[in-house]
Protein backbone atom coordinates (compact mmCIF):
# COMPACT_ATOMS: atom_id res chain seq x y z
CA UNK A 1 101.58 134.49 91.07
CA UNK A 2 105.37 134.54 89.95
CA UNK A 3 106.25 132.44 92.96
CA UNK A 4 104.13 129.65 92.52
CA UNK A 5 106.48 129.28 89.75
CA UNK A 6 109.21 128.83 92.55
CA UNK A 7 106.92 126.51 95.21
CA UNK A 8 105.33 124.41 92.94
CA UNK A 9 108.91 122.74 91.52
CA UNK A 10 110.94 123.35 95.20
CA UNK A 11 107.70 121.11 96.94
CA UNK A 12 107.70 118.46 94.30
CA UNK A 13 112.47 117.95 94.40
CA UNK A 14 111.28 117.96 98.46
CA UNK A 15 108.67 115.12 97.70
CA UNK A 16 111.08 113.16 95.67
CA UNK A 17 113.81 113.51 98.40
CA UNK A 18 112.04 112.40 101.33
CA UNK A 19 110.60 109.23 99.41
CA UNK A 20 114.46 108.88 98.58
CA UNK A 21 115.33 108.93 101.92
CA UNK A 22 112.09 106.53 103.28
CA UNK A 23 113.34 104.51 100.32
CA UNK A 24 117.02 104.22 101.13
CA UNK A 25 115.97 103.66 105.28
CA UNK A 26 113.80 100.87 104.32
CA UNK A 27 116.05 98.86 101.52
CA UNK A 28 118.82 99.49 104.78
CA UNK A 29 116.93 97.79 106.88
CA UNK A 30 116.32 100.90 109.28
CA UNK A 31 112.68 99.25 110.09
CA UNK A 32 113.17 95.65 110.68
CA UNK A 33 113.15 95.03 113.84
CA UNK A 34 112.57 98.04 115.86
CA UNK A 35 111.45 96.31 119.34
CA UNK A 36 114.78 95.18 119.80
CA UNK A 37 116.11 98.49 120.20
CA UNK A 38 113.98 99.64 123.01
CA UNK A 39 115.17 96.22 124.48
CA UNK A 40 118.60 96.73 123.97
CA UNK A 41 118.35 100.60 125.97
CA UNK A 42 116.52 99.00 129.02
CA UNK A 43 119.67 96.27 129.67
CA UNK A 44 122.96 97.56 132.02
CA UNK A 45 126.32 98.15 129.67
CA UNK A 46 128.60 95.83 131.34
């Protein structure tokens, strides 16, 4: 029982850092145009 103690608070700071992170990727524009990347893999470097 002592450890939910420990779980309970460690899974919520994880929660709040991943939604930080999803957060900061979309405000960075990480998601905004994500078919022109496989595009861009398919054409020869020249």
């Amino acid at each position: 029982m002592d450890i939910l103690f420990i779980l309970i608070p460690l899974s919520v700071v994880m929660a709040i850092v991943v939604l930080a992170g999803l957060w900061w990727a979309i405000y960075q524009g990480q998601f905004e145009d994500i078919e022109e990347e496989s595009k861009r893999i398919m054409e020869e470097d020249q």
